[in-house]
Every structure is written in C-alpha cells, then in structure tokens.
C-alpha atoms as a PDB file:
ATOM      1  CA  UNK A   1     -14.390  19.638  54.831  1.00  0.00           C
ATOM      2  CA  UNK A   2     -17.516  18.467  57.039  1.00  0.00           C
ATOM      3  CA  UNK A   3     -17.555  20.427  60.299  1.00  0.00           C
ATOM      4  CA  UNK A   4     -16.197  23.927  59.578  1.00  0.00           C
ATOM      5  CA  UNK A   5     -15.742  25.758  63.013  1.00  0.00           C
ATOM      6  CA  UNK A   6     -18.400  27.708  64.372  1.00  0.00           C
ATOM      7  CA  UNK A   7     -17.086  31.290  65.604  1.00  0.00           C
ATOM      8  CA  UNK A   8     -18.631  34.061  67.159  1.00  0.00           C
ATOM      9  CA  UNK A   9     -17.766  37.477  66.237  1.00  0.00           C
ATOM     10  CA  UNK A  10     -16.550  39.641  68.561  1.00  0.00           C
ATOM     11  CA  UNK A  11     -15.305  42.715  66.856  1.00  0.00           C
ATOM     12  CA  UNK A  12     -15.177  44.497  64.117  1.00  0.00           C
ATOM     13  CA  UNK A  13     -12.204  45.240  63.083  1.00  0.00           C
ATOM     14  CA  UNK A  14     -11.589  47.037  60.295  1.00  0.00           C
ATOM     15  CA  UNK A  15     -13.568  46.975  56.544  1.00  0.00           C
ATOM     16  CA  UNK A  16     -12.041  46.088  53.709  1.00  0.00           C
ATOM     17  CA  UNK A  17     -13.119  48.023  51.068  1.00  0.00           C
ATOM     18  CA  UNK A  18     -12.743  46.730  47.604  1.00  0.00           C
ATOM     19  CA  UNK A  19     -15.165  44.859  45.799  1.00  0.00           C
ATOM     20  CA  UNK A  20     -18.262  45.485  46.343  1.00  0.00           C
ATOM     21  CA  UNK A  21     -19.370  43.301  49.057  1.00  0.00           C
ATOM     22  CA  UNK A  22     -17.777  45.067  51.540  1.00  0.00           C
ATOM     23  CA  UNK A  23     -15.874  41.749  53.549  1.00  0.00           C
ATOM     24  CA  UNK A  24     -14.370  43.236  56.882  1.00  0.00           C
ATOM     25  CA  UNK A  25     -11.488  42.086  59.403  1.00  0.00           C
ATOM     26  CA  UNK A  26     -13.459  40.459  62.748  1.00  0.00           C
ATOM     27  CA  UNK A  27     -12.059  39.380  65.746  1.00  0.00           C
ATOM     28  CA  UNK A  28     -13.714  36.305  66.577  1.00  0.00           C
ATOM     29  CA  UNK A  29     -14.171  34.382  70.280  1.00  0.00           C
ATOM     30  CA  UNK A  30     -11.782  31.570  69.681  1.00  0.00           C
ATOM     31  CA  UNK A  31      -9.893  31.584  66.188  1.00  0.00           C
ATOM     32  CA  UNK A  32      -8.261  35.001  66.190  1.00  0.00           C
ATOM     33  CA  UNK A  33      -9.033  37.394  62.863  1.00  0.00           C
ATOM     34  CA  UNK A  34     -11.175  36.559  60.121  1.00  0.00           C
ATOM     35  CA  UNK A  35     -12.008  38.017  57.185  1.00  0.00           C
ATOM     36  CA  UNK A  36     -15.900  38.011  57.438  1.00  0.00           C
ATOM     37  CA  UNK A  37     -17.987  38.243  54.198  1.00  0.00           C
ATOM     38  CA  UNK A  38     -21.390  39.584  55.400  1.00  0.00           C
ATOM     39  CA  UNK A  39     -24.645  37.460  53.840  1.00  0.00           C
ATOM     40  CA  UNK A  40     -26.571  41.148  54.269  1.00  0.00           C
ATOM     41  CA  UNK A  41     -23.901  42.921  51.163  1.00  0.00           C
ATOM     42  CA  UNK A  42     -25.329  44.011  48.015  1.00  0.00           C
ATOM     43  CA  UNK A  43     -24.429  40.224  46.750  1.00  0.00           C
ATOM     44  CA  UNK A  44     -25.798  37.966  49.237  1.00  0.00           C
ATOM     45  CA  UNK A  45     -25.902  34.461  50.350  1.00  0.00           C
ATOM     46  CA  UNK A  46     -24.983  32.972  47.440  1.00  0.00           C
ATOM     47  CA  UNK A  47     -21.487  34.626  47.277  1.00  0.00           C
ATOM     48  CA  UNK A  48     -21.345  32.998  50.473  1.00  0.00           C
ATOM     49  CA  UNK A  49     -21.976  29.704  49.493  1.00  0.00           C
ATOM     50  CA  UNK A  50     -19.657  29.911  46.843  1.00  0.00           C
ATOM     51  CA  UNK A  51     -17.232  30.880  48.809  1.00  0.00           C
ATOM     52  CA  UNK A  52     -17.495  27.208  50.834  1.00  0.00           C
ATOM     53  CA  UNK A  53     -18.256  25.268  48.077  1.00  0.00           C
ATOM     54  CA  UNK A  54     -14.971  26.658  45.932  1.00  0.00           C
ATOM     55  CA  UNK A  55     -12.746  27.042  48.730  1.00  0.00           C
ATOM     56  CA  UNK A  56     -13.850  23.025  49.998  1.00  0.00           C
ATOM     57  CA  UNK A  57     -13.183  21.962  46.424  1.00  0.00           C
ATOM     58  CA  UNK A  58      -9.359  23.696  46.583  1.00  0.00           C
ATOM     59  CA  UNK A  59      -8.943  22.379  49.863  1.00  0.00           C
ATOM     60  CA  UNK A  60      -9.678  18.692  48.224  1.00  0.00           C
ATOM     61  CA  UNK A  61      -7.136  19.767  45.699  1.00  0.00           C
ATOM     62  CA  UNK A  62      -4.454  20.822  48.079  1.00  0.00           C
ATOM     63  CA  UNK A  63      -4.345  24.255  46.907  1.00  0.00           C
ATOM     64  CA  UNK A  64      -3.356  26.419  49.389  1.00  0.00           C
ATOM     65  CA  UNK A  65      -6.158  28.568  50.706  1.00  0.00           C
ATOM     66  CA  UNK A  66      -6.818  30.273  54.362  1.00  0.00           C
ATOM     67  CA  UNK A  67      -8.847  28.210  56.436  1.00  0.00           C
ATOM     68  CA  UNK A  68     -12.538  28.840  56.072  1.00  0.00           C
ATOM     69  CA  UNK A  69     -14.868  29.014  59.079  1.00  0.00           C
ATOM     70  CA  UNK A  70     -18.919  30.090  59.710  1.00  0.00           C
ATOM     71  CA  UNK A  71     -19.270  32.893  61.612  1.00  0.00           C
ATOM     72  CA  UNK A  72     -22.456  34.128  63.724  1.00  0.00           C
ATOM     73  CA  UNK A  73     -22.848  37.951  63.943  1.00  0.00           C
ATOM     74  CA  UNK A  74     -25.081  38.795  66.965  1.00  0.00           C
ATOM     75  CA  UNK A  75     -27.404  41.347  66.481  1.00  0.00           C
ATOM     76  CA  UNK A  76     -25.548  43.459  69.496  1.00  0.00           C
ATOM     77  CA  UNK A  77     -22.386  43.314  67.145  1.00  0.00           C
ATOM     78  CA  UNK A  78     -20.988  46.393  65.612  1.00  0.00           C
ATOM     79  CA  UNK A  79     -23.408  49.226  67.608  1.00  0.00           C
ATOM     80  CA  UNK A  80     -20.649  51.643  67.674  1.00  0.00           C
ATOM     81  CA  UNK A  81     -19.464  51.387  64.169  1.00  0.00           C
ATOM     82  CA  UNK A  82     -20.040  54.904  63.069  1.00  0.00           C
ATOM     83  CA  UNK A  83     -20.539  54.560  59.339  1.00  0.00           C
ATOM     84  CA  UNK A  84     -24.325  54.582  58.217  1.00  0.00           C
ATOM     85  CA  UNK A  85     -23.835  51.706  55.567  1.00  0.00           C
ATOM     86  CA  UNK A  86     -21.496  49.099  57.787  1.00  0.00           C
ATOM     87  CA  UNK A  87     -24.188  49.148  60.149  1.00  0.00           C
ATOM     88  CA  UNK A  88     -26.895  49.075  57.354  1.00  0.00           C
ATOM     89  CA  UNK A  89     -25.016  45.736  55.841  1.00  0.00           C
ATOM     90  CA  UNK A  90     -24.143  44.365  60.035  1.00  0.00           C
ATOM     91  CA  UNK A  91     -28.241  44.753  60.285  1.00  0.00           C
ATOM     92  CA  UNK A  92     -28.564  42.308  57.685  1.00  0.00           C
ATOM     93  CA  UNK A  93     -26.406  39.850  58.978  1.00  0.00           C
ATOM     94  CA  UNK A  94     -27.480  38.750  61.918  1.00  0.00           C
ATOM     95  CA  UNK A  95     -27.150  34.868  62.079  1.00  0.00           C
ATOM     96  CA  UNK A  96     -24.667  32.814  60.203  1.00  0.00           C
ATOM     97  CA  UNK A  97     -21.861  34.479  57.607  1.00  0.00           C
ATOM     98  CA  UNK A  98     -18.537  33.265  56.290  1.00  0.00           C
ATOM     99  CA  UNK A  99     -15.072  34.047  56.742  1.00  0.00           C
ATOM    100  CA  UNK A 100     -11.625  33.414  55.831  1.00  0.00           C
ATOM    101  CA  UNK A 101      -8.710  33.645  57.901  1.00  0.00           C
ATOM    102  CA  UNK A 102      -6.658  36.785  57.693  1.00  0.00           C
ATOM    103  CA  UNK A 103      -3.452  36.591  56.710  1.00  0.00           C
ATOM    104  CA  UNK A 104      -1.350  39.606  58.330  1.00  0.00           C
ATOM    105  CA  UNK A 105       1.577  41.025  56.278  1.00  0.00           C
ATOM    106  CA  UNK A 106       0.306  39.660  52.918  1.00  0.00           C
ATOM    107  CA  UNK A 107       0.285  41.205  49.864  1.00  0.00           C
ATOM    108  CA  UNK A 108      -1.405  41.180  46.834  1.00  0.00           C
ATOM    109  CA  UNK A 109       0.080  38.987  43.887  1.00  0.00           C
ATOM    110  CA  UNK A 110       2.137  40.574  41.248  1.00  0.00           C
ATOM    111  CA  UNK A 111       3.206  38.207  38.325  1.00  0.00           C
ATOM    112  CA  UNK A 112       6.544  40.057  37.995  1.00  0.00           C
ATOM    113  CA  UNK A 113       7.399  40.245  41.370  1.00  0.00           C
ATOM    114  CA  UNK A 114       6.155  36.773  42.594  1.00  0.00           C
ATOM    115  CA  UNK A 115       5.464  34.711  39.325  1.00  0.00           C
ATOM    116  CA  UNK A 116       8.223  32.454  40.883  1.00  0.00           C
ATOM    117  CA  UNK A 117       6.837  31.579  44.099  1.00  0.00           C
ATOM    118  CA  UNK A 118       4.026  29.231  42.285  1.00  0.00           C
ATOM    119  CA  UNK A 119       5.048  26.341  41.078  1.00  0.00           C
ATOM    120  CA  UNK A 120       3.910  25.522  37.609  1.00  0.00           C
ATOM    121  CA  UNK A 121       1.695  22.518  38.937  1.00  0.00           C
ATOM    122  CA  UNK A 122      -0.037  24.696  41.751  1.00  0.00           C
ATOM    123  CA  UNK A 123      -0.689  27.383  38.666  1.00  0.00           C
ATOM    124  CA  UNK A 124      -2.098  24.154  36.300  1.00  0.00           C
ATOM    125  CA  UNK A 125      -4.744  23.253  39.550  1.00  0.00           C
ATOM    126  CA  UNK A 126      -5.797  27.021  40.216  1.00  0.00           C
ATOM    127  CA  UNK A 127      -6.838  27.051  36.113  1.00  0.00           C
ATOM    128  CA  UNK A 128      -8.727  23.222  36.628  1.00  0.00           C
ATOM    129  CA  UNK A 129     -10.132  25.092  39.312  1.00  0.00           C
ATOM    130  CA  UNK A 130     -11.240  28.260  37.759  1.00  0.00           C
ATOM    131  CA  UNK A 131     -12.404  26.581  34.851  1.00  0.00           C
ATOM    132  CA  UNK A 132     -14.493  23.760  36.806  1.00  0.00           C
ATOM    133  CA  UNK A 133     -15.950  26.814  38.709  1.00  0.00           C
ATOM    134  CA  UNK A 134     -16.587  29.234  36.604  1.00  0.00           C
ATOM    135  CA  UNK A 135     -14.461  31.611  37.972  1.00  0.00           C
ATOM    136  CA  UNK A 136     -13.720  35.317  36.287  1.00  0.00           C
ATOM    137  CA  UNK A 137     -12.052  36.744  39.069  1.00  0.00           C
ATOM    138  CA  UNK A 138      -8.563  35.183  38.626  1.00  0.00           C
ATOM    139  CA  UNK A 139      -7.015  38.192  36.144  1.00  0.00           C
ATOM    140  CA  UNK A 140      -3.939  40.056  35.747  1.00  0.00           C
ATOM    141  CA  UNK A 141      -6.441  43.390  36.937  1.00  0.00           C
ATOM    142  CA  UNK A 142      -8.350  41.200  40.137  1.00  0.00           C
ATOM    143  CA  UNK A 143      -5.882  37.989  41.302  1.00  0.00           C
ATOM    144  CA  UNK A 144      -6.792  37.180  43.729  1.00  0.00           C
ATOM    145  CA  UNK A 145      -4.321  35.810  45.230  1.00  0.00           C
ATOM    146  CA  UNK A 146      -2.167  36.449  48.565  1.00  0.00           C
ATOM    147  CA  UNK A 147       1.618  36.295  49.084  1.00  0.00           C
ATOM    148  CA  UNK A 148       1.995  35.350  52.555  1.00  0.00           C
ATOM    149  CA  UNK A 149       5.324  33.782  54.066  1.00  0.00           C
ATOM    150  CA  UNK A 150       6.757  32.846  50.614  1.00  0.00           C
ATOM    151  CA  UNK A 151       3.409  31.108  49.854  1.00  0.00           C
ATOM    152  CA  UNK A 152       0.249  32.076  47.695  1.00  0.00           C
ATOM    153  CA  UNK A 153      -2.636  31.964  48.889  1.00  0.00           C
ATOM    154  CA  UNK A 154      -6.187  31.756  47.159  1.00  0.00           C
ATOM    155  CA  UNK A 155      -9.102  33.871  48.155  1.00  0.00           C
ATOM    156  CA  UNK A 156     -12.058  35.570  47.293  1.00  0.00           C
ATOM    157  CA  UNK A 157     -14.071  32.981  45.229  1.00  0.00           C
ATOM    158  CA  UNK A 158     -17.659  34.783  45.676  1.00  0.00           C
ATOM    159  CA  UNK A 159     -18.068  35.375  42.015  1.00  0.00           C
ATOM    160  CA  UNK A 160     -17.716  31.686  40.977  1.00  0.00           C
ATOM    161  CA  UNK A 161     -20.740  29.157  40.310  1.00  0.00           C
ATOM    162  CA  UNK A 162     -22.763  32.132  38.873  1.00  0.00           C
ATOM    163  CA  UNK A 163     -25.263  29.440  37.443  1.00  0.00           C
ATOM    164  CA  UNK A 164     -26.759  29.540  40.900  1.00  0.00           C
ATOM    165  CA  UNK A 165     -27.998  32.768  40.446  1.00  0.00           C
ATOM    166  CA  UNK A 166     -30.481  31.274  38.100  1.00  0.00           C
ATOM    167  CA  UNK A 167     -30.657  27.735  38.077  1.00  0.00           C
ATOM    168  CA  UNK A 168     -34.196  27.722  36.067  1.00  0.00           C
ATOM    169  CA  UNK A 169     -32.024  28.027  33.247  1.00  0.00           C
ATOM    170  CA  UNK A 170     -29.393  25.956  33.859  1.00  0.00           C
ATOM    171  CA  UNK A 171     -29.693  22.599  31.653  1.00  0.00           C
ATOM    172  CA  UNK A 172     -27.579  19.762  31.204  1.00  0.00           C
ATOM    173  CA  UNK A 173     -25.885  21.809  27.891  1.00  0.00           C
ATOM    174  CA  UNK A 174     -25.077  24.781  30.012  1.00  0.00           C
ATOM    175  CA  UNK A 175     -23.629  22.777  32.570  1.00  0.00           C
ATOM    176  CA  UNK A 176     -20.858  21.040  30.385  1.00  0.00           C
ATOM    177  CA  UNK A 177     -20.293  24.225  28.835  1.00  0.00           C
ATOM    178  CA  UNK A 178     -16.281  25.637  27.851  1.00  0.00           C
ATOM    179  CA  UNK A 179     -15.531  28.584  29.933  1.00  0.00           C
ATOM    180  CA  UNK A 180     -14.549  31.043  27.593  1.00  0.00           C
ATOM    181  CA  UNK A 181     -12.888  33.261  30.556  1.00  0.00           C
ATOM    182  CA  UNK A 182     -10.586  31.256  31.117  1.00  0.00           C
ATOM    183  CA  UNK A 183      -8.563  32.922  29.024  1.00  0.00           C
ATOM    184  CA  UNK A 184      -8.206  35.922  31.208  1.00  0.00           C
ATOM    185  CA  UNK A 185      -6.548  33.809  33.720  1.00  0.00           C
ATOM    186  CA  UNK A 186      -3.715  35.451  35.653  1.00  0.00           C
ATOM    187  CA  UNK A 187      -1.945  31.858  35.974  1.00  0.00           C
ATOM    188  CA  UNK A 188      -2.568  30.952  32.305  1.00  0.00           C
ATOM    189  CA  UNK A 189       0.358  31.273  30.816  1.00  0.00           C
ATOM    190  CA  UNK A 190       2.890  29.816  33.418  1.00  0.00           C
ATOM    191  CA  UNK A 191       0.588  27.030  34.219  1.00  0.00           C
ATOM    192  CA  UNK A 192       2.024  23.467  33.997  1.00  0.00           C
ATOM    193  CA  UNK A 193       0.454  20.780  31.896  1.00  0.00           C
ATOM    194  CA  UNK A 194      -3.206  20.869  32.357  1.00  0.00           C
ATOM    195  CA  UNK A 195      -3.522  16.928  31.039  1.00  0.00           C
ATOM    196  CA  UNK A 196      -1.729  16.246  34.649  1.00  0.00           C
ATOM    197  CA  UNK A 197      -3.825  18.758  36.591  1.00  0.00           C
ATOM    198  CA  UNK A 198      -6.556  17.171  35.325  1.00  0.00           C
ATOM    199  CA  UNK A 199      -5.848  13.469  36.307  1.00  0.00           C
ATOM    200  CA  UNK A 200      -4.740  14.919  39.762  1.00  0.00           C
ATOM    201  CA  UNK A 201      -8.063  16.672  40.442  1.00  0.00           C
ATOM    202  CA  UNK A 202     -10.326  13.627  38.807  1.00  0.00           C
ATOM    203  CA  UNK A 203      -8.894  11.568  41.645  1.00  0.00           C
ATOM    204  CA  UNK A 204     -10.047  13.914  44.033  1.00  0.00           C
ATOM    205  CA  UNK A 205     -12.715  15.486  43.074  1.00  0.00           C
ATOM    206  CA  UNK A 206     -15.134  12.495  43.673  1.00  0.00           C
ATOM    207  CA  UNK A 207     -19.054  12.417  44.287  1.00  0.00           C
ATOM    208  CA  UNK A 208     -18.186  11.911  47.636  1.00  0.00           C
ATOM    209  CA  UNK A 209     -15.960  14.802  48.137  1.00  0.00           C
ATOM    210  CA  UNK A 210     -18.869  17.298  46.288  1.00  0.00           C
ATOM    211  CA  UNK A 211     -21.121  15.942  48.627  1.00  0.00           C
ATOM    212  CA  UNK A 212     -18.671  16.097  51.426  1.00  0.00           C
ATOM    213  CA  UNK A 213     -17.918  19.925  50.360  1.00  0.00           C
ATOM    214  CA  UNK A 214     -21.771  20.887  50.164  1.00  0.00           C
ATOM    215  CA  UNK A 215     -22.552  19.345  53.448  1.00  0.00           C
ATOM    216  CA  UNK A 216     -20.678  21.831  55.060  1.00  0.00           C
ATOM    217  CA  UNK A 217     -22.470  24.770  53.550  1.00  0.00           C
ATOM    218  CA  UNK A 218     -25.482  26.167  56.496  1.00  0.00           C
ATOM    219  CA  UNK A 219     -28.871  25.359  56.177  1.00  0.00           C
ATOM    220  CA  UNK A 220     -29.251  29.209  56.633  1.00  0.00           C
ATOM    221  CA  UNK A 221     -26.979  30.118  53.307  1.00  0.00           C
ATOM    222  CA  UNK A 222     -28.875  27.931  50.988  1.00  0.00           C
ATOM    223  CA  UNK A 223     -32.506  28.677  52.111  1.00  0.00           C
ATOM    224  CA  UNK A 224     -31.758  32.113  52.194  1.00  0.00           C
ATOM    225  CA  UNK A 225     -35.188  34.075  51.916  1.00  0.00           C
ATOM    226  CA  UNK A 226     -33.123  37.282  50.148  1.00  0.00           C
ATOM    227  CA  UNK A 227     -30.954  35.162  48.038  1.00  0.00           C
ATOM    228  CA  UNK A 228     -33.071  31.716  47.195  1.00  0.00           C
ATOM    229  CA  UNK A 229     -36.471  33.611  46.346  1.00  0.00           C
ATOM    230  CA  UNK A 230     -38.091  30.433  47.362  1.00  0.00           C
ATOM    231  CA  UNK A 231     -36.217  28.297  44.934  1.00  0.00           C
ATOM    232  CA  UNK A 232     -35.716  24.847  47.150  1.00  0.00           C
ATOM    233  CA  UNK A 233     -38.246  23.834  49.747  1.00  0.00           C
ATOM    234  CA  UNK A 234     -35.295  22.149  51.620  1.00  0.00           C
ATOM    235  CA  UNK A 235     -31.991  22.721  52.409  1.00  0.00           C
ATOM    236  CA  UNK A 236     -30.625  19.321  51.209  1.00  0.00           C
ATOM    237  CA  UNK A 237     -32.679  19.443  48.196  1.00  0.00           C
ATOM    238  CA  UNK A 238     -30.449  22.808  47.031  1.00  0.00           C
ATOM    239  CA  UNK A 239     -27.452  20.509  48.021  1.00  0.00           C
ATOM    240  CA  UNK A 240     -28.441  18.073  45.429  1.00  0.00           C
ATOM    241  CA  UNK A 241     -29.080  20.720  42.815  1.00  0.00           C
ATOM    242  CA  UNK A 242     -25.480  21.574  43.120  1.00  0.00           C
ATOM    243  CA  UNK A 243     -23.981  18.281  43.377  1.00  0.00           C
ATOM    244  CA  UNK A 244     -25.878  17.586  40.094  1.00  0.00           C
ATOM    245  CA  UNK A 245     -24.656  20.764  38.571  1.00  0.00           C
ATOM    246  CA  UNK A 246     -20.590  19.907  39.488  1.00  0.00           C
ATOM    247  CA  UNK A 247     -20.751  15.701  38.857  1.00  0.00           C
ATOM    248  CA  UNK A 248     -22.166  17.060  35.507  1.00  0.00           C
ATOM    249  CA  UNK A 249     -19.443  19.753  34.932  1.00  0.00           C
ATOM    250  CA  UNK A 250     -16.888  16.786  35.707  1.00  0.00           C
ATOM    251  CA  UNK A 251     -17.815  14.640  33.632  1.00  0.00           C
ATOM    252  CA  UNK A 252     -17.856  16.357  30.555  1.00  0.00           C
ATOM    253  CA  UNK A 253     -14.457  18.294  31.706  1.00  0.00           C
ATOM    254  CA  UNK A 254     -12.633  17.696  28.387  1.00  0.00           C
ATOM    255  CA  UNK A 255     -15.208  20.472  26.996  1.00  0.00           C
ATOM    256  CA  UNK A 256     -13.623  22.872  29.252  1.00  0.00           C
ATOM    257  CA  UNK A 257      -9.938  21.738  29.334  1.00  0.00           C
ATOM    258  CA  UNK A 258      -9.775  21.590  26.133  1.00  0.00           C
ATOM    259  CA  UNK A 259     -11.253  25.274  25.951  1.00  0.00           C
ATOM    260  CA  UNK A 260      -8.319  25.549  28.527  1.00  0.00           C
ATOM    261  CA  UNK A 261      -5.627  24.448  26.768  1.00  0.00           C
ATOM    262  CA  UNK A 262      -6.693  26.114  23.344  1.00  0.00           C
ATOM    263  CA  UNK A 263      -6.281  29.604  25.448  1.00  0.00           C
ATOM    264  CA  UNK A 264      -3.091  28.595  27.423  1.00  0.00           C
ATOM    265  CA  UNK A 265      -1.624  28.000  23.525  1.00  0.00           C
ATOM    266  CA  UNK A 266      -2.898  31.298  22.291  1.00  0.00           C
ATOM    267  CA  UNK A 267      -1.559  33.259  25.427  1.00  0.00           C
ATOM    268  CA  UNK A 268       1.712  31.431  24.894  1.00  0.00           C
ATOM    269  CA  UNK A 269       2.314  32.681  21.756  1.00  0.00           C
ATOM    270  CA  UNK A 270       0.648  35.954  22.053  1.00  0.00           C
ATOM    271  CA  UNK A 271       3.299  36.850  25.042  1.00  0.00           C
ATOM    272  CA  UNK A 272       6.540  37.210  22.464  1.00  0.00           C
ATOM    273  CA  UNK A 273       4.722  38.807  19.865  1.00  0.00           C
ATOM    274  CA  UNK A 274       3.862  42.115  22.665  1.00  0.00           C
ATOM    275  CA  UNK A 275       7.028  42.004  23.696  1.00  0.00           C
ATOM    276  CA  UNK A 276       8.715  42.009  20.296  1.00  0.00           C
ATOM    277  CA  UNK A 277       5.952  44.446  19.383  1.00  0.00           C
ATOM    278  CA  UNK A 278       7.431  47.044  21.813  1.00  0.00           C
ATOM    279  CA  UNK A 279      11.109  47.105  20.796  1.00  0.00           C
END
C-alpha cells in the first residue's frame, strides 16, 4: 500500500452529487479519471483519511476495490466551473486530496439483481471489514458497492473510523467495542461463515500491514488545520494514534464478530418470516 501515485488534476469533469461531500469525476495528468473526494467538503480531511486507511486495509484483504491514488488540485484548477459552491469547495482544496478510480459503465448494487455475482466468502470479508471499521454505510438504502464487468466493487468508505472525529474520548473500552450496525449490513445475510473470514483477515491484517496502510496516508490529511484542530503535533504521532486504535480493535475482534454473527442469525431468520408475512 506504501507509495500511492501522485496525480495531478487536470480537469474537472463532472460532480457527483450524492452524499454530501460532493466527490467529482477528474481527469488527471497520467492515470486517466478519478473520482476525487475534495479535503475542502463539508466533511473534511478525515473522510479522506478514512478513505486510505479502509480502502489499504481491503486491499490487504483482497477485496476488490478501485485503485486509490493522492491527487493535487492546483489552485488554477476548476476557474471556469460555473457553479458558486464547486468553486467554493475547489478553493478549499488546493494541495493534496484523494481519489478513486472511476469505473465507467458501473452500476449501483442491487441485491436482487446482482446478489449472485458475490461470492459468499467476498460478502463474509466486506462484514469483517465493516465491522473492524466501523462502517454504517454498507445498507440495503446506501451499498455502496459497484457492479463493474461482472465484478463488485467497494467504494465510498469516508464514513468509517468515526472515532477519529474525537479521539479524546476514545479509550481502550470504546475501542474493543461490538458494532451494533452491523446489523444493517447489505451483505449480512448472504455472507459466508464469518469464523473463516475471520482467520483469513487475522493473517493479514498484521501490525505491519496497519502500519504499512497508515504510512501511505499524507502528512497534509492528518495535520489538517480544519480537520485535526491541533490534535497531534506530528504527523507520525496521529499515525500511531491510529495504529493503536486498529491493533486494539483486532485484538479483541471476538467482541465484534460475535456481535456479527448474533445479527447474521437474527437476519437469517427474520428473512422467511417477511416473506411468509406477505402471502
């Protein structure tokens, strides 16, 4: 994950407007189109760095996500976009930002439609993942996920981690914490076993890939005056307040499997009762 490539945006595209940060379709100077999430949206940096940090962690799972890249918004770029708050958000980020590649031709998942095209094990390492992040925004309503040549696709992690957004109150207890939200996930109930997706991701999701994942994340993101409000005097010493915050989340992950697997149960038997229910 060390090394992401460095772009340089060269147009704007088009914006993409759901959610509410706003992301946009770039062209970029040597990689084609990205979809750029600006650091100056109503969210911030930190959705940023969530965005690398989750999307590293899939990528040490093998999950398939669109490759991630930094990219560095000029402060010439986007002068003749014509609406008031794109160039209000393009003001405020100037300097380093994060995109995604863009997948052309995809299309949002639908379990009905595509249910089939993700195999039961992928599902069982997109809940680990969810769960290990703290991630809400994996629901029947908000996917997130792409279909894209047969494939899905994982995106759109901004929302996870959201005990960075105040880490004064994040002890040990919180940290090991069950994520109750899980139970909203979209790839619950289809998910394979979770006991397997769990000894896949243990191997993998080492100290050294964490730190491996968080090195990648800018300087910039993580001492962001907006976002940060001061909170680390350096960049690597925020680095090591998330590594802390993840080792401890994965070692005490049978809290939150097991919070997992109580809620993949429930869902399991809750699905035939709604449908008998309607007859």
């Amino acid at each position: 994950m060390t090394g992401l490539p460095r772009l340089n945006a060269t147009r704007y595209v088009q914006p993409l407007r759901e959610g509410g940060s706003l992301p946009a379709v770039v062209d970029t100077d040597a990689d084609g189109l990205y979809v750029v999430k600006f650091r100056g949206a109503g969210q911030g940096a930190k959705v940023l760095v969530a965005e690398l940090i989750v999307g590293g962690i899939a990528s040490a799972l093998e999950l398939p996500i669109p490759s991630l890249g930094i990219v560095d918004i000029s402060d010439r770029f986007g002068r003749s976009e014509p609406d008031p708050e794109i160039q209000d958000i393009l003001r405020r980020s100037h300097g380093v930002n994060v995109g995604m590649r863009y997948l052309e031709g995809a299309f949002n998942f639908d379990p009905k439609a595509a249910g089939d095209l993700i195999p039961p094990e992928i599902a069982a390492r997109t809940v680990w993942l969810d769960a290990f992040t703290t991630n809400p925004d994996r629901t029947h309503r908000n996917p997130n996920l792409l279909i894209w040549h047969r494939t899905p696709w994982l995106i759109d992690h901004g929302s996870a981690l959201y005990a960075h957004h105040d880490w004064a109150s994040v002890n040990a207890g919180r940290a090991r914490s069950p994520f109750a939200l899980i139970r909203s996930h979209v790839l619950l109930e289809p998910a394979g076993d979770l006991g397997d997706a769990d000894t896949w991701a243990a191997a993998r999701v080492t100290e050294n890939a964490i730190r491996d994942v968080l090195a990648s994340v800018p300087d910039e993101l993580l001492l962001d005056p907006v976002s940060s409000m001061g909170e680390f005097r350096t960049a690597d010493e925020a680095r090591d307040r998330y590594a802390r915050y993840l080792l401890e989340r994965v070692s005490s992950r049978d809290r939150w499997l097991d919070e997992a697997r109580r809620a993949q149960e429930q869902v399991r038997i809750e699905v035939p009762q709604h449908l008998a229910a309607r007859r």
